[in-house]
PDB file of N, CA and C in Angstrom:
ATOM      1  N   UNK A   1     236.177 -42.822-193.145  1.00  0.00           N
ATOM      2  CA  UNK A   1     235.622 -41.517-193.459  1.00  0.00           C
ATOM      3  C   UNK A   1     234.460 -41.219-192.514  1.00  0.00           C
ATOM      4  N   UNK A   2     234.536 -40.119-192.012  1.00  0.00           N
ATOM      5  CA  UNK A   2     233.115 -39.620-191.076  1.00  0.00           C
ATOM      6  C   UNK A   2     232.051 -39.430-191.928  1.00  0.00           C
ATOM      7  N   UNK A   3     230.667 -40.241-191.432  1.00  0.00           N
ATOM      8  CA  UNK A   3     229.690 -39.723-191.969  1.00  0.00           C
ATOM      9  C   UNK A   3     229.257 -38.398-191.236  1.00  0.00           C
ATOM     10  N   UNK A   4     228.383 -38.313-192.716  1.00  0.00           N
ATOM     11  CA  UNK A   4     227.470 -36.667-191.966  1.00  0.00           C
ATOM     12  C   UNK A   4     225.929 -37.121-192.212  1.00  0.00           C
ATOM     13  N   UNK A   5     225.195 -36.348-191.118  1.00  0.00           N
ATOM     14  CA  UNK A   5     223.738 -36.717-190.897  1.00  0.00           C
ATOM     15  C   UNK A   5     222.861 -35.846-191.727  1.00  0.00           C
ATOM     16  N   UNK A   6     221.607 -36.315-191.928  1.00  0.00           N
ATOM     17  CA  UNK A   6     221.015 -34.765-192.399  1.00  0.00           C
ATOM     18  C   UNK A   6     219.023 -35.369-192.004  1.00  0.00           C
ATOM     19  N   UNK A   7     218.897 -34.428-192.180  1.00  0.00           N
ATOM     20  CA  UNK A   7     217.179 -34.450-191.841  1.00  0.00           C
ATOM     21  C   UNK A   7     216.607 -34.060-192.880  1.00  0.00           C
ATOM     22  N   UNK A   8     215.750 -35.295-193.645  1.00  0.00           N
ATOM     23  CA  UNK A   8     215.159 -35.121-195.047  1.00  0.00           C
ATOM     24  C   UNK A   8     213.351 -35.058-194.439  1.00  0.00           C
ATOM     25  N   UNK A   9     213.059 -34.051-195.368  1.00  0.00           N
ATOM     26  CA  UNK A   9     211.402 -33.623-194.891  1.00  0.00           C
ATOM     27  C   UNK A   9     211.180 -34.275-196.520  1.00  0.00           C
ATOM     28  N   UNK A  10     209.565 -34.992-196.483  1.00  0.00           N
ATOM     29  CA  UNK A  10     209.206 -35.218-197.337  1.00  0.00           C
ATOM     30  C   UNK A  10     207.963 -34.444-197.096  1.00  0.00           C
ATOM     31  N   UNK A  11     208.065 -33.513-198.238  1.00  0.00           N
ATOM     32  CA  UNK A  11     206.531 -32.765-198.421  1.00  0.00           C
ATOM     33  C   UNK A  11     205.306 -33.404-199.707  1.00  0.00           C
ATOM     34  N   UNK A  12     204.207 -33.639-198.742  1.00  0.00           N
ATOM     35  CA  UNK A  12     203.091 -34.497-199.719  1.00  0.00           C
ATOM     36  C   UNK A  12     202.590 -33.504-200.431  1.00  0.00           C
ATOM     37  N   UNK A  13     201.559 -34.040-201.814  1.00  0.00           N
ATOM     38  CA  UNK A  13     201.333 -33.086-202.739  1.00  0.00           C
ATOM     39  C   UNK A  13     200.460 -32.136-202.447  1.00  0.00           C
ATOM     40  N   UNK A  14     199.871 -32.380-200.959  1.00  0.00           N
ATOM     41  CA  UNK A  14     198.538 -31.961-200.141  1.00  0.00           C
ATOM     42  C   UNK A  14     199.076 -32.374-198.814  1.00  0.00           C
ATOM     43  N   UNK A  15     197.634 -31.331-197.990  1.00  0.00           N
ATOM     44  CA  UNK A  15     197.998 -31.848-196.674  1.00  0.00           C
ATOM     45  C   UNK A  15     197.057 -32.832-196.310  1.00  0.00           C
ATOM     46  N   UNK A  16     196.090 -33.390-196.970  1.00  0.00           N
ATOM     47  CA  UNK A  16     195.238 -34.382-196.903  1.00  0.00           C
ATOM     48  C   UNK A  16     195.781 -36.103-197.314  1.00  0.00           C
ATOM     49  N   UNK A  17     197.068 -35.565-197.735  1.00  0.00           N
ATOM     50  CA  UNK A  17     197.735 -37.087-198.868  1.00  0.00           C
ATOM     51  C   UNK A  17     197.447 -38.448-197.587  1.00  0.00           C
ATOM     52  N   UNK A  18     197.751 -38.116-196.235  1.00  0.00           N
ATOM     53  CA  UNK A  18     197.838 -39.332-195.760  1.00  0.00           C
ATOM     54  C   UNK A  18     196.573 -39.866-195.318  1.00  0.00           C
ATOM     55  N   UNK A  19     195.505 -39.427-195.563  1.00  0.00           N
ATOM     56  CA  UNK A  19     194.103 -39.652-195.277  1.00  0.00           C
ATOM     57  C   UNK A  19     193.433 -40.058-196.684  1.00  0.00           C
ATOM     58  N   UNK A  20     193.997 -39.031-197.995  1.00  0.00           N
ATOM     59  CA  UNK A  20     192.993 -39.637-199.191  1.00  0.00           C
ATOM     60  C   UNK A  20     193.697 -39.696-200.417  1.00  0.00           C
ATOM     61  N   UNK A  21     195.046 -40.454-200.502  1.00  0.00           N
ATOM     62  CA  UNK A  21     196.030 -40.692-201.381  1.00  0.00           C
ATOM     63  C   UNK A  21     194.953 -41.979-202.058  1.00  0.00           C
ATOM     64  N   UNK A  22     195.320 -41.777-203.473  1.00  0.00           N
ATOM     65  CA  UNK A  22     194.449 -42.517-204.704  1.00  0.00           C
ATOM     66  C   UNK A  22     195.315 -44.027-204.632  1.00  0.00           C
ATOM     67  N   UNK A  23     195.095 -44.979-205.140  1.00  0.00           N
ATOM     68  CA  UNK A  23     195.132 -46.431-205.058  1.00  0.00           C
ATOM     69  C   UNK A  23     196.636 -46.199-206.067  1.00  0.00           C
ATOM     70  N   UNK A  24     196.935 -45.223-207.183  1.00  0.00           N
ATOM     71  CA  UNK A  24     198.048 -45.370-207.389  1.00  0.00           C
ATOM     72  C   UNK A  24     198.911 -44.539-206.428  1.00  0.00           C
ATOM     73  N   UNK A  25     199.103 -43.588-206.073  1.00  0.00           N
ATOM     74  CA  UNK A  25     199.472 -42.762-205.174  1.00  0.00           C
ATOM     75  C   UNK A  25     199.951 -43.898-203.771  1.00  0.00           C
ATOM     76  N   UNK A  26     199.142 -44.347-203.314  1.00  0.00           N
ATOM     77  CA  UNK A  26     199.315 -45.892-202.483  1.00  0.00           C
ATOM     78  C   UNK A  26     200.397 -46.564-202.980  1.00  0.00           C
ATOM     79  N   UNK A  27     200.236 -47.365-204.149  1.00  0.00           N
ATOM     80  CA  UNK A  27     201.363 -48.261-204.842  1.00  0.00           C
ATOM     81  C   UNK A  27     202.609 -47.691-205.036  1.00  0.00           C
ATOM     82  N   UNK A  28     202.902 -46.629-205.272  1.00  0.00           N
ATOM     83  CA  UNK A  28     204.206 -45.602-204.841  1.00  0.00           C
ATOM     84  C   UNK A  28     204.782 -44.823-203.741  1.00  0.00           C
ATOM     85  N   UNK A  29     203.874 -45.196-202.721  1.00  0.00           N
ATOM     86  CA  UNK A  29     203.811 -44.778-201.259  1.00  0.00           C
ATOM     87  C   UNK A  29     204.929 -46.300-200.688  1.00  0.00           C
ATOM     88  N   UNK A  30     204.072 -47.659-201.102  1.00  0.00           N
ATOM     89  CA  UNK A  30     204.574 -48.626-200.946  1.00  0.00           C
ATOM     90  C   UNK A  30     205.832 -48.850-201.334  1.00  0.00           C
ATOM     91  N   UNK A  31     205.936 -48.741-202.601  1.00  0.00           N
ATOM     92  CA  UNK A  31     207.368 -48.642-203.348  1.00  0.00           C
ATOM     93  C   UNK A  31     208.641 -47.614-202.047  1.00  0.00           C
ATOM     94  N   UNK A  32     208.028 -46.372-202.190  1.00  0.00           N
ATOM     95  CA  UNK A  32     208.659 -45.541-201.202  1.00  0.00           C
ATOM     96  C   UNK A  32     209.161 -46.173-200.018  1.00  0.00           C
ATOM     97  N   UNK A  33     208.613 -46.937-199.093  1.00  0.00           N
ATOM     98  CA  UNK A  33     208.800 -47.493-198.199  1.00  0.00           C
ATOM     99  C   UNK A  33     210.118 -48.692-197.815  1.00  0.00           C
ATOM    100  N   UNK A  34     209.696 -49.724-199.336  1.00  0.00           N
ATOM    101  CA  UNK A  34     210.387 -50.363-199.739  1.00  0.00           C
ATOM    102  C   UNK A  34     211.940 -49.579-200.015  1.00  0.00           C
ATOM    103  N   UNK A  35     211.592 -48.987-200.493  1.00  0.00           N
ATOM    104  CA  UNK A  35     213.089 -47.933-201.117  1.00  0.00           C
ATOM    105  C   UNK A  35     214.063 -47.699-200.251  1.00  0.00           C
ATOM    106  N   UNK A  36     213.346 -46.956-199.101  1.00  0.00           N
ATOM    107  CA  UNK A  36     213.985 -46.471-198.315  1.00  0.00           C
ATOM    108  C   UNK A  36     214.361 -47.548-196.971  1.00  0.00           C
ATOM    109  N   UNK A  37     213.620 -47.975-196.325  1.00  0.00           N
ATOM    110  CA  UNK A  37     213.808 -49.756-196.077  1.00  0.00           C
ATOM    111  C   UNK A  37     214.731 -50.245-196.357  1.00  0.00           C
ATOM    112  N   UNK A  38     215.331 -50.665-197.260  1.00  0.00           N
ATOM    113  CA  UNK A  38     216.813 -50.891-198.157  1.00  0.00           C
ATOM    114  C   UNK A  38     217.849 -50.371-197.535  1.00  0.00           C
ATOM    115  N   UNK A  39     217.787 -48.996-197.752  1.00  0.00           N
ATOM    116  CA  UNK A  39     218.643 -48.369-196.843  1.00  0.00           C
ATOM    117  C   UNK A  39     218.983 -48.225-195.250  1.00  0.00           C
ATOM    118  N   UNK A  40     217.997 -48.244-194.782  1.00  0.00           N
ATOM    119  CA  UNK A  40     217.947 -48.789-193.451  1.00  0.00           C
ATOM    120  C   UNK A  40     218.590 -49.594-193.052  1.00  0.00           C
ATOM    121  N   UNK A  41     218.048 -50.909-193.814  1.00  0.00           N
ATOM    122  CA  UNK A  41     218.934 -51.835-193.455  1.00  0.00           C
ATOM    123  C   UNK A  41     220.600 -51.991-193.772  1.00  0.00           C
ATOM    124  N   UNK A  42     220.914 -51.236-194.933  1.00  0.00           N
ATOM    125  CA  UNK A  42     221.902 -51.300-194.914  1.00  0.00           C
ATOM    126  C   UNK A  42     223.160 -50.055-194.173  1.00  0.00           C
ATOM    127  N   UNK A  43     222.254 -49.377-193.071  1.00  0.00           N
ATOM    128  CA  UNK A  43     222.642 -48.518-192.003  1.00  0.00           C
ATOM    129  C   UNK A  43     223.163 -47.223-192.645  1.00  0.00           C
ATOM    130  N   UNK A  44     222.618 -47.048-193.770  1.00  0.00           N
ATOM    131  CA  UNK A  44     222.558 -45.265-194.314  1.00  0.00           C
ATOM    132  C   UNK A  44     221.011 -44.415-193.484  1.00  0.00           C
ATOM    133  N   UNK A  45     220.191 -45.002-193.276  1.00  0.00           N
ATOM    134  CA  UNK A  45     218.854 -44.500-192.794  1.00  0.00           C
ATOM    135  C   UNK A  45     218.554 -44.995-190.906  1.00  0.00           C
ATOM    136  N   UNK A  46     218.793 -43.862-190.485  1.00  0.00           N
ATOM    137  CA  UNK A  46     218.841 -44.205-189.113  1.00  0.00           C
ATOM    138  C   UNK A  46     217.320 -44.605-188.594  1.00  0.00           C
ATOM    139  N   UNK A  47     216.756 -43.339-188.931  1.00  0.00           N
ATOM    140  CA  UNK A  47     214.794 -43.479-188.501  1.00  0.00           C
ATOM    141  C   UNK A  47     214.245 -42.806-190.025  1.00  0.00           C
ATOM    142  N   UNK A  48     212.942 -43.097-190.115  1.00  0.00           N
ATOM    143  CA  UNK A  48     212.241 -42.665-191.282  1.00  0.00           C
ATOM    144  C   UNK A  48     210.746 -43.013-190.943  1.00  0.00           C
ATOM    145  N   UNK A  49     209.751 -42.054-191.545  1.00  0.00           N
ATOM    146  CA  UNK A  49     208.412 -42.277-191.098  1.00  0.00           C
ATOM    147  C   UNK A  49     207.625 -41.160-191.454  1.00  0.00           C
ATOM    148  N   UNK A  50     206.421 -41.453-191.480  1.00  0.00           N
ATOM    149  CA  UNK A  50     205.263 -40.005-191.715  1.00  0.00           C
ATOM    150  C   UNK A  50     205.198 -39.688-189.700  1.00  0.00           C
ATOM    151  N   UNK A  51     205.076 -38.335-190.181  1.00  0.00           N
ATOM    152  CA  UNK A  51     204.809 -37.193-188.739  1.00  0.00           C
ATOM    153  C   UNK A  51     203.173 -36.869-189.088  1.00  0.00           C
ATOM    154  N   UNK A  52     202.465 -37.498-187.576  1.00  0.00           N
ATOM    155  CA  UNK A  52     201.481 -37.230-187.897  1.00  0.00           C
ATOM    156  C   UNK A  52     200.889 -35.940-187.740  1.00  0.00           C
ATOM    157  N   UNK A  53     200.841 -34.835-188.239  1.00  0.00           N
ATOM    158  CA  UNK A  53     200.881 -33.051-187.933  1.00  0.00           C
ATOM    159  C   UNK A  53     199.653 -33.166-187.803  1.00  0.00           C
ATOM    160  N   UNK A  54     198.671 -32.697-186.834  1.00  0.00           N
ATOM    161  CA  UNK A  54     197.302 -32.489-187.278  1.00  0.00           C
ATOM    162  C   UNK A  54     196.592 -31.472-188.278  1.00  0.00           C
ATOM    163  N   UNK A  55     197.922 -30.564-188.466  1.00  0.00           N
ATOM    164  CA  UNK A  55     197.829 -29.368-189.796  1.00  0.00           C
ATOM    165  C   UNK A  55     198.151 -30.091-190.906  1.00  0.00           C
ATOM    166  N   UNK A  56     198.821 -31.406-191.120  1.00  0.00           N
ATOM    167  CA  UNK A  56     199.166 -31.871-192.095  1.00  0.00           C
ATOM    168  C   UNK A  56     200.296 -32.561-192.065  1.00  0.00           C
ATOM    169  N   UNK A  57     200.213 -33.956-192.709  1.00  0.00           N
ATOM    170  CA  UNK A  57     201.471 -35.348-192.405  1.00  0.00           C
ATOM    171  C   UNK A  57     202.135 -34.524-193.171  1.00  0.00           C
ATOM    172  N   UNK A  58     203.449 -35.321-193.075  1.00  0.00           N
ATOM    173  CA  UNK A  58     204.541 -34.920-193.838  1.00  0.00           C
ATOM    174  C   UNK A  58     205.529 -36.195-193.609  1.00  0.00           C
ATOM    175  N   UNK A  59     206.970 -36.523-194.312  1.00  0.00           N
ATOM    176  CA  UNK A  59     207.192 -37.309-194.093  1.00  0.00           C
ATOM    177  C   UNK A  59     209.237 -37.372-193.286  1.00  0.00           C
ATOM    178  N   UNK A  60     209.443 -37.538-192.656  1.00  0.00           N
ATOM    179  CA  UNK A  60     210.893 -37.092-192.023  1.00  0.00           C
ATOM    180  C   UNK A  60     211.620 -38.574-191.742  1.00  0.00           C
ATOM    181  N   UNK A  61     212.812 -38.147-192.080  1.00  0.00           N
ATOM    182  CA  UNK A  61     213.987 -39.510-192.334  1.00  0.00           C
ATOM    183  C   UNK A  61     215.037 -38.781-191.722  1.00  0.00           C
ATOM    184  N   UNK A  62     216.056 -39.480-190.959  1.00  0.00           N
ATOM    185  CA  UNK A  62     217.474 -39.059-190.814  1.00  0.00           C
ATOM    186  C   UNK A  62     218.511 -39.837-191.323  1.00  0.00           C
ATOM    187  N   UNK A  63     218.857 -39.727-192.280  1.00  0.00           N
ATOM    188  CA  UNK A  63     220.027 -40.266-193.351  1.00  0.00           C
ATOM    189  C   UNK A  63     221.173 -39.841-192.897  1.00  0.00           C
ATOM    190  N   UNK A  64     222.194 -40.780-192.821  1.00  0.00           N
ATOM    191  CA  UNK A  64     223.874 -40.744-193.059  1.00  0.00           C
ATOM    192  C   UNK A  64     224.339 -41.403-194.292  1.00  0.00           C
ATOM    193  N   UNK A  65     225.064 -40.681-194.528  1.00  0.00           N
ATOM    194  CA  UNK A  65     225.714 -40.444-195.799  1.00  0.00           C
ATOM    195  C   UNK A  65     226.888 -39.927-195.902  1.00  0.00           C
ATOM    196  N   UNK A  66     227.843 -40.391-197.077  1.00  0.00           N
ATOM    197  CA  UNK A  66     229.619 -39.993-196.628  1.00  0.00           C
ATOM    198  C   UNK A  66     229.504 -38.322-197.656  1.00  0.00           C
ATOM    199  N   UNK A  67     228.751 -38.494-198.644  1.00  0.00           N
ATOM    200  CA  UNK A  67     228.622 -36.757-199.114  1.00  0.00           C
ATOM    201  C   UNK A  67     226.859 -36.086-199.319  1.00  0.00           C
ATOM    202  N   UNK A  68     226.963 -34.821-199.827  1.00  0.00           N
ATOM    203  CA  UNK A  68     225.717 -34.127-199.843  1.00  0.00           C
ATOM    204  C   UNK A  68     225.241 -34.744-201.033  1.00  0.00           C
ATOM    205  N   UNK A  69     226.324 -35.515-202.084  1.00  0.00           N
ATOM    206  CA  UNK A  69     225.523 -35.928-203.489  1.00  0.00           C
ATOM    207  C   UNK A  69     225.069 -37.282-203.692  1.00  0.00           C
ATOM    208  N   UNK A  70     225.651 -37.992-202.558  1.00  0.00           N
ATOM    209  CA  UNK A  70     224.978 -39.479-202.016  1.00  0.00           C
ATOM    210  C   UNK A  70     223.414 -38.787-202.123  1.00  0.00           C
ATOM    211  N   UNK A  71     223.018 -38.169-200.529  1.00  0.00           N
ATOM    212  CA  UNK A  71     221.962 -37.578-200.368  1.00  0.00           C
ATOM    213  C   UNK A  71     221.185 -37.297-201.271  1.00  0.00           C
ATOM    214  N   UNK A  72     221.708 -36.603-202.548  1.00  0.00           N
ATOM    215  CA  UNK A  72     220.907 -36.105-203.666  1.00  0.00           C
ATOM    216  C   UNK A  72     220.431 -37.315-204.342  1.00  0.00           C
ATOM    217  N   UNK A  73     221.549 -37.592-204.646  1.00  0.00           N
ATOM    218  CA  UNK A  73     221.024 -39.778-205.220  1.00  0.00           C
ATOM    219  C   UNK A  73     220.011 -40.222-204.545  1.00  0.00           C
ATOM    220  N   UNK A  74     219.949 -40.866-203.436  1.00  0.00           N
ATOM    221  CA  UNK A  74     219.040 -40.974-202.846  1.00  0.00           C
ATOM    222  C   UNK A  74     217.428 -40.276-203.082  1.00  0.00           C
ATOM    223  N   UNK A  75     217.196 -39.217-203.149  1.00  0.00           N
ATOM    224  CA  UNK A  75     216.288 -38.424-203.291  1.00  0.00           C
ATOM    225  C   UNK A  75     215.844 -38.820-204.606  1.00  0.00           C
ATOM    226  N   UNK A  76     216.719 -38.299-205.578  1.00  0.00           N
ATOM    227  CA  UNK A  76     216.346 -38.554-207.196  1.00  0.00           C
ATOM    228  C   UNK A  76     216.043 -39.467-207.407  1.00  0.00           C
ATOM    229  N   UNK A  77     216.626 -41.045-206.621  1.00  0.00           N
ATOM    230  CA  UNK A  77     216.268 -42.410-207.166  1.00  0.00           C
ATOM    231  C   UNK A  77     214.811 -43.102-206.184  1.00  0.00           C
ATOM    232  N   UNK A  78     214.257 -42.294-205.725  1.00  0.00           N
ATOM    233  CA  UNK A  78     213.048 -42.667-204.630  1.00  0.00           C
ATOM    234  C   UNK A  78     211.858 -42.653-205.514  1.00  0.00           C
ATOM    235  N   UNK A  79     211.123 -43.990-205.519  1.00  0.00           N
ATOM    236  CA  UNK A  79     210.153 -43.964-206.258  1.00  0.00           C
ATOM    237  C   UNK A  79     208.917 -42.948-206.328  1.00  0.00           C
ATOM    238  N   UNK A  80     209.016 -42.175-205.016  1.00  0.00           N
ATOM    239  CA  UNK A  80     207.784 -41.477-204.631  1.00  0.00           C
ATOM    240  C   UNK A  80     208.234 -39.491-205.104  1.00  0.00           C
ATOM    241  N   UNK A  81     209.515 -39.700-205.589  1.00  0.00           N
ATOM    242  CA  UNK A  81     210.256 -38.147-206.278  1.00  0.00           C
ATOM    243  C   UNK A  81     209.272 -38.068-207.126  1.00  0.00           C
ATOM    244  N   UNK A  82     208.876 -36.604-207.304  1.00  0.00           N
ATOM    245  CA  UNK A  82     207.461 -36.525-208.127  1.00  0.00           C
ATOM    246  C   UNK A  82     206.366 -36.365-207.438  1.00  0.00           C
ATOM    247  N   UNK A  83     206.331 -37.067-206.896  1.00  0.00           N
ATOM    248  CA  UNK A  83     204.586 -37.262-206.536  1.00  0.00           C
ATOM    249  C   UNK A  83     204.893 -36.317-205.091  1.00  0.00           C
ATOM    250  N   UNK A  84     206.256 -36.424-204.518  1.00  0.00           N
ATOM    251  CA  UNK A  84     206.549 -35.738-203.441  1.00  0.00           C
ATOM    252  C   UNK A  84     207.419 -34.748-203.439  1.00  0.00           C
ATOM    253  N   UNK A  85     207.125 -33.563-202.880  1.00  0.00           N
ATOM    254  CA  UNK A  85     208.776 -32.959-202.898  1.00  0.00           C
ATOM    255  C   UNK A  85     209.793 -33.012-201.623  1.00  0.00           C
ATOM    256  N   UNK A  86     211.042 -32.510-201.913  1.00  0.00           N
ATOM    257  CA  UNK A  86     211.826 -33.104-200.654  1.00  0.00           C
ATOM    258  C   UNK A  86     212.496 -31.813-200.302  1.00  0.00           C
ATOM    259  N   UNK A  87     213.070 -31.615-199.195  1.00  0.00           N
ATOM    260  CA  UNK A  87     213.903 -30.718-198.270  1.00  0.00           C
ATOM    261  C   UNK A  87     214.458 -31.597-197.671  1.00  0.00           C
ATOM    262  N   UNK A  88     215.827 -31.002-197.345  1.00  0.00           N
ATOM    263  CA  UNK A  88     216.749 -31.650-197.187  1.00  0.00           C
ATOM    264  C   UNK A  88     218.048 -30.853-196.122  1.00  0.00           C
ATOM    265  N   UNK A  89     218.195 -31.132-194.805  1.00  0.00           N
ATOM    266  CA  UNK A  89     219.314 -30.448-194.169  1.00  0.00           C
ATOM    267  C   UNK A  89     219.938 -30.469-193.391  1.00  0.00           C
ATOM    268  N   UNK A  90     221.455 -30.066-192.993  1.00  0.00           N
ATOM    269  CA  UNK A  90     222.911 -30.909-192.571  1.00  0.00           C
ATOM    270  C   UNK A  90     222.381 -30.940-190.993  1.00  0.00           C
ATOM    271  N   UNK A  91     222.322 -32.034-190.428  1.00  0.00           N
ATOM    272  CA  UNK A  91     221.902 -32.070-189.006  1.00  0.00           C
ATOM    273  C   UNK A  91     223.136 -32.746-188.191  1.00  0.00           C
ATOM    274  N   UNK A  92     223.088 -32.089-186.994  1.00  0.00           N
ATOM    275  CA  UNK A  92     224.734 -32.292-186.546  1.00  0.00           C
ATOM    276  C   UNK A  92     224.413 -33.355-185.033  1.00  0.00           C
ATOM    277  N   UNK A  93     223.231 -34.302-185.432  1.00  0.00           N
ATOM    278  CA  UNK A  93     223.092 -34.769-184.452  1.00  0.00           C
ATOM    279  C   UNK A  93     223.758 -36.020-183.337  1.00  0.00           C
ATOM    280  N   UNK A  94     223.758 -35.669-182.733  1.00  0.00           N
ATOM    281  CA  UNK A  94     224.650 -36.499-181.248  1.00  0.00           C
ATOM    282  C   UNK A  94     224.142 -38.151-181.506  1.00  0.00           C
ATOM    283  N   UNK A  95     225.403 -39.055-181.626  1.00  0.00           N
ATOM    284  CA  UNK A  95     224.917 -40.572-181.467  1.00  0.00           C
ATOM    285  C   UNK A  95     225.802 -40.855-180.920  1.00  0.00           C
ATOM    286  N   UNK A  96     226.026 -42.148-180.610  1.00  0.00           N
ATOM    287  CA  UNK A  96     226.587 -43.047-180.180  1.00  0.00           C
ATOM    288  C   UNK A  96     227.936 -43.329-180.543  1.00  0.00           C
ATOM    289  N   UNK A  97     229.058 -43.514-179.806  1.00  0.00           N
ATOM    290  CA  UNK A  97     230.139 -43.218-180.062  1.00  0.00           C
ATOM    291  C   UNK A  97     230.818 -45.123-180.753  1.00  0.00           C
TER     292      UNK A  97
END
């Protein structure tokens, strides 16, 4: 089955989060990491990381995935859902054959 790519934006609850996120806010940042990490390794998550914006971090992943409701899974089961919100969209990008 062909995967399809997509470009997930993680929006923080502020644009200050990556400078003055609270000690729990941290411990679910961590979790987050971990989470998604997982996936990585198991070659659903190509790149993932905070963008450092000087208007404001944010956080961007490029996920493959065989449907749009994998994707949604993913999202819903991320420890940091809540504390973050997400955008999410079909990216038709060029790899490696």
């Amino acid at each position: 089955m062909n995967k399809i790519r997509y470009i997930l934006y993680l929006n923080p609850p502020r644009p200050t989060f990556m400078q003055d996120m609270t000690d729990d806010e941290r411990k679910i940042m961590q979790q987050h990491i971990v989470y998604w990490t997982d996936y990585m390794n198991k070659g659903m998550v190509i790149a993932f990381g905070p963008v450092l914006d000087p208007q404001g971090g944010y956080g961007l992943g490029i996920i493959e995935v065989e449907n749009e409701q994998q994707m949604q899974d993913m999202i819903a089961n991320d420890p940091a859902n809540g504390l973050n919100k997400y955008e999410y969209y079909l990216m038709k990008a060029v790899t490696p054959k």
